[in-house]
C-alpha atoms as a PDB file:
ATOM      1  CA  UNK A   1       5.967  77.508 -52.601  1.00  0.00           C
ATOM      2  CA  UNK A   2       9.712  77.125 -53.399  1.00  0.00           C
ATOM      3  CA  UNK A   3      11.317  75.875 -56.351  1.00  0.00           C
ATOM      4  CA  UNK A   4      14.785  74.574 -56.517  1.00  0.00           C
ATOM      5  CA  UNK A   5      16.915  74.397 -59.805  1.00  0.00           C
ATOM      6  CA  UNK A   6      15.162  71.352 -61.510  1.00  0.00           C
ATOM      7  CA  UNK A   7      11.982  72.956 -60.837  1.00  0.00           C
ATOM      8  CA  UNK A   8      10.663  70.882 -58.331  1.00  0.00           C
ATOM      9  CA  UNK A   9       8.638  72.040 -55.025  1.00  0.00           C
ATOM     10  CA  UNK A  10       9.751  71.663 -52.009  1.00  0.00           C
ATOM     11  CA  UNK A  11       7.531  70.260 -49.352  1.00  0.00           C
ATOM     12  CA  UNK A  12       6.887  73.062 -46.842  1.00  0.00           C
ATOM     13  CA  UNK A  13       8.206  70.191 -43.958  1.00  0.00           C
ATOM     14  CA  UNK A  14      11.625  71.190 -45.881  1.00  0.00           C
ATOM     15  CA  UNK A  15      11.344  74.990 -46.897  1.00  0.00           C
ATOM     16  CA  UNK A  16      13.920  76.542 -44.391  1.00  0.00           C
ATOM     17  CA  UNK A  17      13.357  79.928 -46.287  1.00  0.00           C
ATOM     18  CA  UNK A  18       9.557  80.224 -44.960  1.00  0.00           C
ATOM     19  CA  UNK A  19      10.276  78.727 -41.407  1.00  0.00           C
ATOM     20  CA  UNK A  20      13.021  81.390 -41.217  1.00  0.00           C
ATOM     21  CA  UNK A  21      10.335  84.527 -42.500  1.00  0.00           C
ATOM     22  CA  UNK A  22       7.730  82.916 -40.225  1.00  0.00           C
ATOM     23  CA  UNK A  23       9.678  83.202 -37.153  1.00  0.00           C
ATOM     24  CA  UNK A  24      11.897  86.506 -37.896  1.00  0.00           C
ATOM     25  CA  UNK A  25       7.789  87.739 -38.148  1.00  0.00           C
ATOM     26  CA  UNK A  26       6.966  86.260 -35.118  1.00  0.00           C
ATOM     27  CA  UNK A  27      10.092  87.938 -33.300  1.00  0.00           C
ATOM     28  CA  UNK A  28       9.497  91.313 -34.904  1.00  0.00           C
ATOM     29  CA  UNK A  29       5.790  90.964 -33.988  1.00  0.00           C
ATOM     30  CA  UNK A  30       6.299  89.713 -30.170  1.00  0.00           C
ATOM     31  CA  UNK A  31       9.024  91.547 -29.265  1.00  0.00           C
ATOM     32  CA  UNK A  32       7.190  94.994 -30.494  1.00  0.00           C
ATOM     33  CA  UNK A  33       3.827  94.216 -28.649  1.00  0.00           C
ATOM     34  CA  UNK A  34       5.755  93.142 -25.749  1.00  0.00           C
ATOM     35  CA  UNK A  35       7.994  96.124 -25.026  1.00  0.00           C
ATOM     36  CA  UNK A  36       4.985  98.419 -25.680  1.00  0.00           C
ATOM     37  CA  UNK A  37       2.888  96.229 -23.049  1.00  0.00           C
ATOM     38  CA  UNK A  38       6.098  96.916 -20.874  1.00  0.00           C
ATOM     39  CA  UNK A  39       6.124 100.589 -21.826  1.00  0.00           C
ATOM     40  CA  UNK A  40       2.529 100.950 -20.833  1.00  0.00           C
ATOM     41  CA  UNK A  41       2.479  98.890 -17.601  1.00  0.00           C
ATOM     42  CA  UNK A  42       5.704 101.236 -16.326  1.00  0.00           C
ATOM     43  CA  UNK A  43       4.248 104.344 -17.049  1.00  0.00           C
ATOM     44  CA  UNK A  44       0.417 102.689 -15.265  1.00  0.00           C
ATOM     45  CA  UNK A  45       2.639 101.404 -12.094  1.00  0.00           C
ATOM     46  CA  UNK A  46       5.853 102.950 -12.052  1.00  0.00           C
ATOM     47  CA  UNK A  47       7.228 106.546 -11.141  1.00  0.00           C
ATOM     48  CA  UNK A  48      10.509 106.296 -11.745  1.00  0.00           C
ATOM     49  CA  UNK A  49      12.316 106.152 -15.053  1.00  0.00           C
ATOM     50  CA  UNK A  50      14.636 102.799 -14.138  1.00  0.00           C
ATOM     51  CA  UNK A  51      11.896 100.805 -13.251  1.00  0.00           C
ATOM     52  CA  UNK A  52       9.638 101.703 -16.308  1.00  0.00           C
ATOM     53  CA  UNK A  53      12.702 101.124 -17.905  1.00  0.00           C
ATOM     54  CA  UNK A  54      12.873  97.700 -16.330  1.00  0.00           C
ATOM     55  CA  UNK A  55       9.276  97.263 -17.083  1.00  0.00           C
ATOM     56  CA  UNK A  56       9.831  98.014 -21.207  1.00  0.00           C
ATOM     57  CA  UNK A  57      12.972  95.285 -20.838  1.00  0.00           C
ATOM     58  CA  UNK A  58      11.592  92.645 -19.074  1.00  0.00           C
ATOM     59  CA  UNK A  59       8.523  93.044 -21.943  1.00  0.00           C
ATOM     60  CA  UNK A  60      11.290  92.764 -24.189  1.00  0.00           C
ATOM     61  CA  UNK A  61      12.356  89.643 -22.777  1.00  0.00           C
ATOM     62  CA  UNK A  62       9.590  87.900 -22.351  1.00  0.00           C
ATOM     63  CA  UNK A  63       8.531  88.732 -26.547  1.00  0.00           C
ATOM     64  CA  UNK A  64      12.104  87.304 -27.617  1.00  0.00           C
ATOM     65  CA  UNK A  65      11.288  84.390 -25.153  1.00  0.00           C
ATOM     66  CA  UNK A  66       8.219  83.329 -26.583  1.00  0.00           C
ATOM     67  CA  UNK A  67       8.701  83.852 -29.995  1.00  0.00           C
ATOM     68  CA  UNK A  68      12.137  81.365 -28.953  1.00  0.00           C
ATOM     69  CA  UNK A  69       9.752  78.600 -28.188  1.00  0.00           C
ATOM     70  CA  UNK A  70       7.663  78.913 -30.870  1.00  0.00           C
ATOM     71  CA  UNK A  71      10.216  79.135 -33.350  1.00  0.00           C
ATOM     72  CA  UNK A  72      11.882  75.935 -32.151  1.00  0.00           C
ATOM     73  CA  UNK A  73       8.597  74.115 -32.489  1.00  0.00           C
ATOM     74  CA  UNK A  74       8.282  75.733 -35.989  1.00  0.00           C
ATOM     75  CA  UNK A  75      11.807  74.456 -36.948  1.00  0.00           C
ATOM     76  CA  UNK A  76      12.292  70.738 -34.675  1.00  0.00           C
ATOM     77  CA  UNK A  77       8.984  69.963 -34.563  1.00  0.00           C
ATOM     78  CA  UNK A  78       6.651  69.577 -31.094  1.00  0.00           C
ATOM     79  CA  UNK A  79       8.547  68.264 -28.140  1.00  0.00           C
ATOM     80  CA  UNK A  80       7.934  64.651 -27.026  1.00  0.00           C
ATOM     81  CA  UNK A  81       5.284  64.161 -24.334  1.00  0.00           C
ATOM     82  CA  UNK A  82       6.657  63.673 -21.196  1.00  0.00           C
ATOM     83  CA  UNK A  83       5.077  60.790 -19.653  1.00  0.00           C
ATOM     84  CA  UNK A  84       3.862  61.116 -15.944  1.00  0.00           C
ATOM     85  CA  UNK A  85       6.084  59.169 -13.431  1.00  0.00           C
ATOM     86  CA  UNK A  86       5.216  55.893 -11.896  1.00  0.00           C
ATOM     87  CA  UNK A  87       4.733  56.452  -8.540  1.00  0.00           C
ATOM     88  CA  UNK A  88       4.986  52.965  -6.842  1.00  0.00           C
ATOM     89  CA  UNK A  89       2.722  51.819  -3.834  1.00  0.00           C
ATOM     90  CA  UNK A  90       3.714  52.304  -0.429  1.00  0.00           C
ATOM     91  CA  UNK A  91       4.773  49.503   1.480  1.00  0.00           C
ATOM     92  CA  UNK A  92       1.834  48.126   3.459  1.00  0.00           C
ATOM     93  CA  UNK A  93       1.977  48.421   7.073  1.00  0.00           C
ATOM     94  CA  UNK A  94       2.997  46.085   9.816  1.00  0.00           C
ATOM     95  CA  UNK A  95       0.537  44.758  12.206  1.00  0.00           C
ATOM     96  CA  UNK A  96       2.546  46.175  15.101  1.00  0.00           C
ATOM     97  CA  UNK A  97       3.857  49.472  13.211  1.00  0.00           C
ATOM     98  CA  UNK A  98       1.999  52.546  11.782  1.00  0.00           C
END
């Protein structure tokens, strides 16, 4: 845990220091794994060099993405649930009209 200068801890809600090592982690880690899925699925399905190269940068992209999300849930919280619309009834029809 951290301490500030009166030697109190700080509630982990409020420790910006380990939400910021938890997602730079999370980047490193996603972003590697990603761009070697990338690497390996361009070499499995590509032949030429600028689409494996496409391959290892859209892996790239997709890591960074992810880890994105997550670290905005780590640091705002879980998004509000979106409630489902209200659809409303169809008007019923007229005797003489379908």
């Amino acid at each position: 845990m951290a301490e500030d200068s009166t030697g109190q801890i700080v509630p982990p809600k409020y420790d910006v220091n380990a939400k910021w090592d938890a997602c730079l982690d999370l980047t490193v880690r996603r972003f590697v794994y990603s761009s070697l899925a990338g690497a390996f699925s361009g070499l499995l399905f590509f032949r030429s060099p600028v689409t494996r190269w496409a391959s290892v940068a859209f892996g790239a992209g997709v890591g960074i993405g992810s880890a994105y999300t997550d670290c905005s849930h780590i640091f705002y919280g879980s998004p509000a649930k979106l409630a489902s619309p209200k659809i409303a009834d169809p008007p019923a029809p007229q005797d003489g009209q379908e």
